[in-house]
C-alpha atoms as a PDB file:
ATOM      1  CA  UNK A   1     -37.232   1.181 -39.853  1.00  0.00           C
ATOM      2  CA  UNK A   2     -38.677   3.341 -37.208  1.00  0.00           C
ATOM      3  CA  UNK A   3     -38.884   0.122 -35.012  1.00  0.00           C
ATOM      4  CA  UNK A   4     -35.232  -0.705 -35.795  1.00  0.00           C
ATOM      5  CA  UNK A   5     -34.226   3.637 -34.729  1.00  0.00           C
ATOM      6  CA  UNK A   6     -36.224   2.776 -31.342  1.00  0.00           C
ATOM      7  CA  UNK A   7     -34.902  -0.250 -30.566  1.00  0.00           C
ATOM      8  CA  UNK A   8     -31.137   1.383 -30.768  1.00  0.00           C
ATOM      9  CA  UNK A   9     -32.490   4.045 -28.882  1.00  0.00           C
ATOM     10  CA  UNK A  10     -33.200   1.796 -26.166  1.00  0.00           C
ATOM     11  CA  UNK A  11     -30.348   0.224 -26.435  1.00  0.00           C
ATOM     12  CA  UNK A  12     -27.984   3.032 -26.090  1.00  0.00           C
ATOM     13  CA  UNK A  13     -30.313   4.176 -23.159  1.00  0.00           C
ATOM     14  CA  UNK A  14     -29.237   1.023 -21.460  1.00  0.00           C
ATOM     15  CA  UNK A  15     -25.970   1.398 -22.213  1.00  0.00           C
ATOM     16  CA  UNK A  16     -26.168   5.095 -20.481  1.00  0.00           C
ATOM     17  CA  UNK A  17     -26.996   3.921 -17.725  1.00  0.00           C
ATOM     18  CA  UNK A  18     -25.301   0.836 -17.098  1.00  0.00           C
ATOM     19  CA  UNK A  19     -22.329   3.175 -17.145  1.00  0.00           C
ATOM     20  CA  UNK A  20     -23.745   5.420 -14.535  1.00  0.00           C
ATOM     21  CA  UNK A  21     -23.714   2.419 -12.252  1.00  0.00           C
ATOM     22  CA  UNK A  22     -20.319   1.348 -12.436  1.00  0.00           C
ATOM     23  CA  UNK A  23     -18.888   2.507  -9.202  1.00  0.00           C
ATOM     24  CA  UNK A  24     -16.174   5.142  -9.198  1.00  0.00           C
ATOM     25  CA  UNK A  25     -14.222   3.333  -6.181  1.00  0.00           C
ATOM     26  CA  UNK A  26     -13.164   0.577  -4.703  1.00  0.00           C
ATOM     27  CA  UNK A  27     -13.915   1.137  -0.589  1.00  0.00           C
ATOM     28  CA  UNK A  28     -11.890  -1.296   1.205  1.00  0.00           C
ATOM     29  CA  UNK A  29     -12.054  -1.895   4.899  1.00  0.00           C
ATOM     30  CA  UNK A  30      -9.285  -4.835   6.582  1.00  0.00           C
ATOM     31  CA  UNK A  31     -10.582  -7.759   8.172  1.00  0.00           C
ATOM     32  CA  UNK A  32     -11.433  -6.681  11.871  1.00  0.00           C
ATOM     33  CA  UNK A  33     -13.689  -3.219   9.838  1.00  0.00           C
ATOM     34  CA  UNK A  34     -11.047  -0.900  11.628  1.00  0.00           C
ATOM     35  CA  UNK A  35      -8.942   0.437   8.833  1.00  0.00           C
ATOM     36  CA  UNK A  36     -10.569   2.132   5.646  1.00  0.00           C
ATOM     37  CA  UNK A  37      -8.711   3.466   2.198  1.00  0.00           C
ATOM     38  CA  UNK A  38     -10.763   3.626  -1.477  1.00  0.00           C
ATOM     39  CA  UNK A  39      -8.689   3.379  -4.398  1.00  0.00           C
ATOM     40  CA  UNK A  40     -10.335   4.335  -8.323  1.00  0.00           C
ATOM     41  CA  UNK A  41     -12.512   1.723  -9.919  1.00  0.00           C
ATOM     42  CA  UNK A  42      -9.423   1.070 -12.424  1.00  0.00           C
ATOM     43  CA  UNK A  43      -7.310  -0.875 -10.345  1.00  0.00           C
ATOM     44  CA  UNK A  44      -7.560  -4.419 -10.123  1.00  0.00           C
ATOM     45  CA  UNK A  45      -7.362  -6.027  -6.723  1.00  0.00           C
ATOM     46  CA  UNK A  46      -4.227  -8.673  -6.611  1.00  0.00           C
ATOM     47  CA  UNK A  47      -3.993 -11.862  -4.381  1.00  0.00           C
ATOM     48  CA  UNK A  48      -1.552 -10.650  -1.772  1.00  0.00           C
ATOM     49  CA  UNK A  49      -0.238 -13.501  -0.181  1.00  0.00           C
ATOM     50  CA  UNK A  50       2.723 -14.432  -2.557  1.00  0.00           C
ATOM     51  CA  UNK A  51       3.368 -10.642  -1.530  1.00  0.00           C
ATOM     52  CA  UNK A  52       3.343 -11.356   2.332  1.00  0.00           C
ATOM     53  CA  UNK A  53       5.447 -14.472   1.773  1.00  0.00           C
ATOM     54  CA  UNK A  54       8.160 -12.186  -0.364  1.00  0.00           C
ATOM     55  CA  UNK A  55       8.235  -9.723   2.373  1.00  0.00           C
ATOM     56  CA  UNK A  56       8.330 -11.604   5.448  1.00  0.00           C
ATOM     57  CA  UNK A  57      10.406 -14.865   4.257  1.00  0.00           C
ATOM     58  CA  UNK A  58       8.258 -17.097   6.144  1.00  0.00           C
ATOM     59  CA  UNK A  59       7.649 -20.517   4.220  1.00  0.00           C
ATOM     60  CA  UNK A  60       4.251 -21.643   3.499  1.00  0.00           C
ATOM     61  CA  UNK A  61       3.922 -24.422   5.708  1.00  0.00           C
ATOM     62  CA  UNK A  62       6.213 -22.977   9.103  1.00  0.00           C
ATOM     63  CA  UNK A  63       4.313 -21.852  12.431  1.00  0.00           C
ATOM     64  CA  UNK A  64       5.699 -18.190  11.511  1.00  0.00           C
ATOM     65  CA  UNK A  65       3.767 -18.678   8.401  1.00  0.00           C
ATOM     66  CA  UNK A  66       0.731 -19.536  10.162  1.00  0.00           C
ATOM     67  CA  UNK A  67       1.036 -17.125  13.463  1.00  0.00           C
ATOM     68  CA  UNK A  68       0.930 -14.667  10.660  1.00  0.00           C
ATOM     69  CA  UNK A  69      -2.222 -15.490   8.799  1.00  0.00           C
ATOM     70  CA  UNK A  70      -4.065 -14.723  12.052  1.00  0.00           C
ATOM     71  CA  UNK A  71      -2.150 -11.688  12.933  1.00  0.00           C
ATOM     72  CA  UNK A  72      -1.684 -10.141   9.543  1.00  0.00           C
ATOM     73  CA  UNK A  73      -4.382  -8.694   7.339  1.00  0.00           C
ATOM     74  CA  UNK A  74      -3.069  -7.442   3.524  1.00  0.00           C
ATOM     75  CA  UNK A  75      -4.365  -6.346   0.075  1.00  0.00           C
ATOM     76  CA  UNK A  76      -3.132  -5.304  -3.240  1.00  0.00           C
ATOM     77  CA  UNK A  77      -4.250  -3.079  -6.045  1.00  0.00           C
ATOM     78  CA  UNK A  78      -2.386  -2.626  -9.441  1.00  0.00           C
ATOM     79  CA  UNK A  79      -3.765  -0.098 -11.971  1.00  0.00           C
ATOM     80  CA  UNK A  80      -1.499  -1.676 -14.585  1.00  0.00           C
ATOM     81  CA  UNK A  81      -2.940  -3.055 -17.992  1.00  0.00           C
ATOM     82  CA  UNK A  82      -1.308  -6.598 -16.900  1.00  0.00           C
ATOM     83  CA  UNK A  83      -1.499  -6.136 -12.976  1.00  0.00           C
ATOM     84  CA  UNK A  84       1.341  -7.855 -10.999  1.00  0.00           C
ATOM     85  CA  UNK A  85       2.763  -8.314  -7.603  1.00  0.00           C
ATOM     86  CA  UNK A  86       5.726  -7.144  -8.647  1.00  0.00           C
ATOM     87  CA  UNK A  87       4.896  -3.910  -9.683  1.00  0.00           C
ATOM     88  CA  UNK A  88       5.487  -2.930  -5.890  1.00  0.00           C
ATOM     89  CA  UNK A  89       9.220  -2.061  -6.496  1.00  0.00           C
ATOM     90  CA  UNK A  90       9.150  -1.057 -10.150  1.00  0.00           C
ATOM     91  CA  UNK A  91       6.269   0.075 -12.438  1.00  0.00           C
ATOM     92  CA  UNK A  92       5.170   2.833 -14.600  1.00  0.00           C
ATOM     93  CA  UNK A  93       1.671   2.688 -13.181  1.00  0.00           C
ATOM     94  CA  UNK A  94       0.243   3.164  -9.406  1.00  0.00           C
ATOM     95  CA  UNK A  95       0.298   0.292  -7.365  1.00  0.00           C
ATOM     96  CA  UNK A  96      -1.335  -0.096  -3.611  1.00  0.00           C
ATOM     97  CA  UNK A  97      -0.115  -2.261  -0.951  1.00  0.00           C
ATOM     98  CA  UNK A  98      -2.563  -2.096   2.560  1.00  0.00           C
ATOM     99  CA  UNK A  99      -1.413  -4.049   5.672  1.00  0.00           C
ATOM    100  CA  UNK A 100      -2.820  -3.918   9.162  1.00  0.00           C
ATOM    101  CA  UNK A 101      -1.072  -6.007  11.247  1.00  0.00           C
ATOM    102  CA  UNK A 102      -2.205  -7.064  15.000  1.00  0.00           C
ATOM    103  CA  UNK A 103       1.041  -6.557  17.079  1.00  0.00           C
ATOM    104  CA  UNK A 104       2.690  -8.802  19.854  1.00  0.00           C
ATOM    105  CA  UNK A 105       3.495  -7.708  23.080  1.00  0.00           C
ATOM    106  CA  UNK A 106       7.284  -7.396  22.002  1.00  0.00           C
ATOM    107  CA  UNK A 107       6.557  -5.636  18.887  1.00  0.00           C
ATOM    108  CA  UNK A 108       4.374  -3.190  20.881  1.00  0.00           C
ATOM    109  CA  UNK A 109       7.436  -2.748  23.226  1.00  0.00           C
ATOM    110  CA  UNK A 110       9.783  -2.164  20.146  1.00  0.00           C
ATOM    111  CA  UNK A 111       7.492  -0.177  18.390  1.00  0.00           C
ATOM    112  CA  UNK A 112       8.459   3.780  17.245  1.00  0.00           C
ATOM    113  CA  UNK A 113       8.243   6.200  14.729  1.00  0.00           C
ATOM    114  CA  UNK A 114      11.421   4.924  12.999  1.00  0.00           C
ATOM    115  CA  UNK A 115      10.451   1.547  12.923  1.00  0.00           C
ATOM    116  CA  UNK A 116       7.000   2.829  10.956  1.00  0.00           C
ATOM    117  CA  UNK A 117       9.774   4.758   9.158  1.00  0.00           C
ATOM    118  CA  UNK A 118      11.621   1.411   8.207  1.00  0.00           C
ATOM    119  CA  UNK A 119       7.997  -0.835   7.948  1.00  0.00           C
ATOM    120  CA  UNK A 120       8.642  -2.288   4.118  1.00  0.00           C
ATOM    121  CA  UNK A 121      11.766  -0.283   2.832  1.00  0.00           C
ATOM    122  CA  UNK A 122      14.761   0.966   4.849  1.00  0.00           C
ATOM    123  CA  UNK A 123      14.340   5.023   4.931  1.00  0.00           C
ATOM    124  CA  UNK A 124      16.271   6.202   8.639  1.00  0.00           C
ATOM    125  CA  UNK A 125      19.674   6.394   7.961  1.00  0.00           C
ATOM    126  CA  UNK A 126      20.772   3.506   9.886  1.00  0.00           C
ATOM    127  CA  UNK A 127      18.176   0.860   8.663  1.00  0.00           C
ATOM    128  CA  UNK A 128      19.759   1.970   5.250  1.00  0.00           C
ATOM    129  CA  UNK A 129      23.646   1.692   5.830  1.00  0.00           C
ATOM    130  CA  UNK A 130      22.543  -1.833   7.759  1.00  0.00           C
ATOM    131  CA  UNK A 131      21.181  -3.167   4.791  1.00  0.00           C
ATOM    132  CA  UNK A 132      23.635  -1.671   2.477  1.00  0.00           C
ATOM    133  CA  UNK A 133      26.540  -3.436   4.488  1.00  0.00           C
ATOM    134  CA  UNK A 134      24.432  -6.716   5.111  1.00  0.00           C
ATOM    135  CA  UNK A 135      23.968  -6.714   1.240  1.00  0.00           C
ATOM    136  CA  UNK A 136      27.688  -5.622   0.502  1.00  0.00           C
ATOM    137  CA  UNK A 137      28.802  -8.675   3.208  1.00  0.00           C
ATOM    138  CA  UNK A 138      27.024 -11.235   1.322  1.00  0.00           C
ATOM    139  CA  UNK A 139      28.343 -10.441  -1.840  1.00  0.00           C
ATOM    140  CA  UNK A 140      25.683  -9.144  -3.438  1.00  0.00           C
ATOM    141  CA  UNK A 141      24.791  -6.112  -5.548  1.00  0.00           C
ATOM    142  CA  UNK A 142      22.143  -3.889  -3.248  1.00  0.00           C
ATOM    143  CA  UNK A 143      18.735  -3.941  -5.217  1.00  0.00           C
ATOM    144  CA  UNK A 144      17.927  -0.100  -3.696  1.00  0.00           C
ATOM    145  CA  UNK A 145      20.027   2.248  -4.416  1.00  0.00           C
ATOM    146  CA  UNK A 146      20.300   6.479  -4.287  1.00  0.00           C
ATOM    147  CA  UNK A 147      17.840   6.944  -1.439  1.00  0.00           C
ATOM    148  CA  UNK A 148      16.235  10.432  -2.107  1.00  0.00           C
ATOM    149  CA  UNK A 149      13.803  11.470   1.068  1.00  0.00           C
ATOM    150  CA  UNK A 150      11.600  13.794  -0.471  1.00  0.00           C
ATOM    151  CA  UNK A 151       8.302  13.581   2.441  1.00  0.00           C
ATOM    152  CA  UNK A 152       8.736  13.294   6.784  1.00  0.00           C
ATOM    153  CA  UNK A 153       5.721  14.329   8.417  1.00  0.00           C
ATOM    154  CA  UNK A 154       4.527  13.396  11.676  1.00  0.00           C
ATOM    155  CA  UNK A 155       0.857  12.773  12.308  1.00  0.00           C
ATOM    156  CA  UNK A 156      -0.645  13.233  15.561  1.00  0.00           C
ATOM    157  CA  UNK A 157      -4.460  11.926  15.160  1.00  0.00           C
ATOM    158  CA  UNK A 158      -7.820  10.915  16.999  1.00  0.00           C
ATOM    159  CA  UNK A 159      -8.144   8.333  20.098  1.00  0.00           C
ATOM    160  CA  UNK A 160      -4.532   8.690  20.926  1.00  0.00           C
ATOM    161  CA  UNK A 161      -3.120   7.363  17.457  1.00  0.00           C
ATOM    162  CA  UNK A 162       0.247   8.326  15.954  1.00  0.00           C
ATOM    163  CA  UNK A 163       1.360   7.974  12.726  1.00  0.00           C
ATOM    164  CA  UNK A 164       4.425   8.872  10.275  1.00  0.00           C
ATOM    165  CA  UNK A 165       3.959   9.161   6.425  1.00  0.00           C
ATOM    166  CA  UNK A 166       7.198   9.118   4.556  1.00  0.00           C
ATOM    167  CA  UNK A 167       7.697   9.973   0.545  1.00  0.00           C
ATOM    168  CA  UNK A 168      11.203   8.897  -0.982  1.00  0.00           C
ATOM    169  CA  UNK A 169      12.948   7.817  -3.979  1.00  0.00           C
ATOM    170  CA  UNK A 170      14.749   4.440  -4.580  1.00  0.00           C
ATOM    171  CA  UNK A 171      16.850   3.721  -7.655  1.00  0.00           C
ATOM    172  CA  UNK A 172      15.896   0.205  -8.292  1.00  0.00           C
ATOM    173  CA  UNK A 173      17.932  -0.873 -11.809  1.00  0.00           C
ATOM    174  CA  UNK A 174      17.642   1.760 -14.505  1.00  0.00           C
ATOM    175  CA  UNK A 175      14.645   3.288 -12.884  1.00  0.00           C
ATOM    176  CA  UNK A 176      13.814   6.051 -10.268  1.00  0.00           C
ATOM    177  CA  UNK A 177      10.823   4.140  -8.058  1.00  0.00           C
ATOM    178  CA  UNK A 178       8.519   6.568  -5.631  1.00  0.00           C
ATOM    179  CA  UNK A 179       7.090   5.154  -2.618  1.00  0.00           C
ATOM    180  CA  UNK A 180       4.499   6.694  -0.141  1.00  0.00           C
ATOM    181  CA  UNK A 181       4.200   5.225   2.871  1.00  0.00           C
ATOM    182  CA  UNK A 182       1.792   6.178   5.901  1.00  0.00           C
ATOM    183  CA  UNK A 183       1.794   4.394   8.797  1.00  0.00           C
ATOM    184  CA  UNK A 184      -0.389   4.401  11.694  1.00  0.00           C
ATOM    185  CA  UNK A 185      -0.533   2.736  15.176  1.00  0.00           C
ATOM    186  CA  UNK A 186      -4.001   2.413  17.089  1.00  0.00           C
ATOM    187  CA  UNK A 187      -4.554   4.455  20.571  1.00  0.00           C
ATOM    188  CA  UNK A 188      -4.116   1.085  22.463  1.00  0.00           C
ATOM    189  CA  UNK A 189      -0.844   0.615  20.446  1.00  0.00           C
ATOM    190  CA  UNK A 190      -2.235  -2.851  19.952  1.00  0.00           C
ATOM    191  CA  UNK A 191      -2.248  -2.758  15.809  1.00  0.00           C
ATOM    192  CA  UNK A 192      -0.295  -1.144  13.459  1.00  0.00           C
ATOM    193  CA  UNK A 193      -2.046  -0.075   9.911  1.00  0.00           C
ATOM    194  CA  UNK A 194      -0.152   0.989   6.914  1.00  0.00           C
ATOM    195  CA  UNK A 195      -0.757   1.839   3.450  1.00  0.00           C
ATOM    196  CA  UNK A 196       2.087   1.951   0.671  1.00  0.00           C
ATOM    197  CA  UNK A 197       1.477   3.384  -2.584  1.00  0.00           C
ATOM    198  CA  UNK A 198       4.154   3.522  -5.583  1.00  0.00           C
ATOM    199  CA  UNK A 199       5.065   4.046  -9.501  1.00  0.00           C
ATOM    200  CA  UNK A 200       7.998   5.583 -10.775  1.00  0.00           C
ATOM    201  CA  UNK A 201       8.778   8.719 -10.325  1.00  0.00           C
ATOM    202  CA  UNK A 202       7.548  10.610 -13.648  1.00  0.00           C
ATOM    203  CA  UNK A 203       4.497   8.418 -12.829  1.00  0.00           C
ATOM    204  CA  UNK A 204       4.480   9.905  -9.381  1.00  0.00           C
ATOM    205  CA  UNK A 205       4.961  13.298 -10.595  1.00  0.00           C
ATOM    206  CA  UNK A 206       2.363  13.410 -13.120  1.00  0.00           C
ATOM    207  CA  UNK A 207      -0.152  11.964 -10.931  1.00  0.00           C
ATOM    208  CA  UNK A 208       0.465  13.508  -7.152  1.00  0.00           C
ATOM    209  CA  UNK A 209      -3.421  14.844  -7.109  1.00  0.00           C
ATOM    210  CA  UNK A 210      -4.531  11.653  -7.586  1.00  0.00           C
ATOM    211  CA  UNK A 211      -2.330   9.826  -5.618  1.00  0.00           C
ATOM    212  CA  UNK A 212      -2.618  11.674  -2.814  1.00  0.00           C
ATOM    213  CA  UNK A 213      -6.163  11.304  -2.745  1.00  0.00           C
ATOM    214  CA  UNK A 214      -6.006   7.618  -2.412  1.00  0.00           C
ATOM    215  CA  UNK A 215      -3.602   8.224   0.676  1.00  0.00           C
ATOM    216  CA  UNK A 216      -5.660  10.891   2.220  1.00  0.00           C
ATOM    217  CA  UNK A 217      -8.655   8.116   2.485  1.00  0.00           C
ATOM    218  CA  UNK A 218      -6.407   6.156   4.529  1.00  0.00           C
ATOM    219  CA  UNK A 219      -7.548   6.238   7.933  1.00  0.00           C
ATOM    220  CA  UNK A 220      -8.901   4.263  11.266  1.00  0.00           C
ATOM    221  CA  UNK A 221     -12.460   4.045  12.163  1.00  0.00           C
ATOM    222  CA  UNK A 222     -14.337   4.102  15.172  1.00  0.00           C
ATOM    223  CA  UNK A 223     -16.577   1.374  15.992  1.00  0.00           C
ATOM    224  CA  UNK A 224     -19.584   0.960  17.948  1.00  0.00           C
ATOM    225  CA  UNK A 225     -19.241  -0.051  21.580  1.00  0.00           C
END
């Protein structure tokens, strides 16, 4: 008997510390080891490029397709119980979308504030009536609706970076969705790094600490040489 008491001590001692292992975060750097974010433990990380073919329209087997895969660096985290890409636009549980994306020389020309602003979701006013009349024109029922900007901050930061991070609401079917985008462009405005975290909006509320923390992590770092 006193073996048997032992032995479950040992177990449960094993147990104790096994836990103690598990790592609290997930610390995530992109491809080239220049951007850096950590998101809790909890989330599981999602293949993302059904995601990047969604959002740029590109089909699988074009050049555009390709030219991207080379330029265009993504990942996904859903906290939900049964994670899914589509969580992006409507869930009741955080969801993480991180893209760093190696610009052309006309997309560095073109590149501004507003067009950080406008990176996944239309937010300036006239991105927003352009898609509502597009949508309108091809007889379709707009899938955003009741823009609410509730975040526009400017961020001025190290090496000659800029940034924007943007908070707003989207009424996306019977549901009030809250996004939080930051995006940042490198001091050689050569690559453009953005981070775009969302749930709905009594998720966002209830959980703005911890949210916020994943978006603070967000950041560039300086390599050697």
């Amino acid at each position: 008997m006193k073996t048997m008491r032992a032995f479950g001590v040992l177990i449960a001692a094993a147990v104790a510390l096994a836990a103690c292992g598990q790592p609290e975060f997930h610390y995530v750097r992109d491809r080239e080891g220049t951007t850096y974010f950590k998101v809790p433990a909890s989330f599981s990380r999602l293949d993302p490029a059904p995601l990047e073919r969604m959002l740029s329209g590109d089909h699988p087997d074009s050049a555009s397709a390709r030219l991207r895969e080379q330029l265009v660096w993504s990942t996904a985290y859903d906290q939900a119980a049964e994670p899914a890409l589509e969580h992006l636009f409507g869930s009741q549980d955080p969801f993480v979308y991180v893209t760093v994306h190696k610009l052309t020389e006309d997309q560095r020309n073109d590149m501004s504030l507003n067009r950080m602003r406008d990176f996944i979701l239309p937010v300036t006013e006239r991105t927003r009536t352009a898609y509502l009349t597009s949508t309108l024109q091809a007889g379709r029922a707009p899938v955003f609706n009741n823009f609410e900007p509730l975040l526009d901050q400017e961020l001025s930061l190290d090496g000659g970076a800029k940034g924007v991070r943007v908070r707003y609401n989207y009424r996306i079917g019977g549901q009030v969705q809250t996004f939080d985008q930051t995006a940042i462009l490198d001091g050689s405005g050569s690559s453009l790094s953005v981070m775009f975290v969302s749930c709905s909006a009594t998720c966002f509320a209830r959980r703005a600490a911890e949210l916020d923390q994943i978006a603070a992590s967000f950041h560039l770092l300086r390599l050697p040489g």
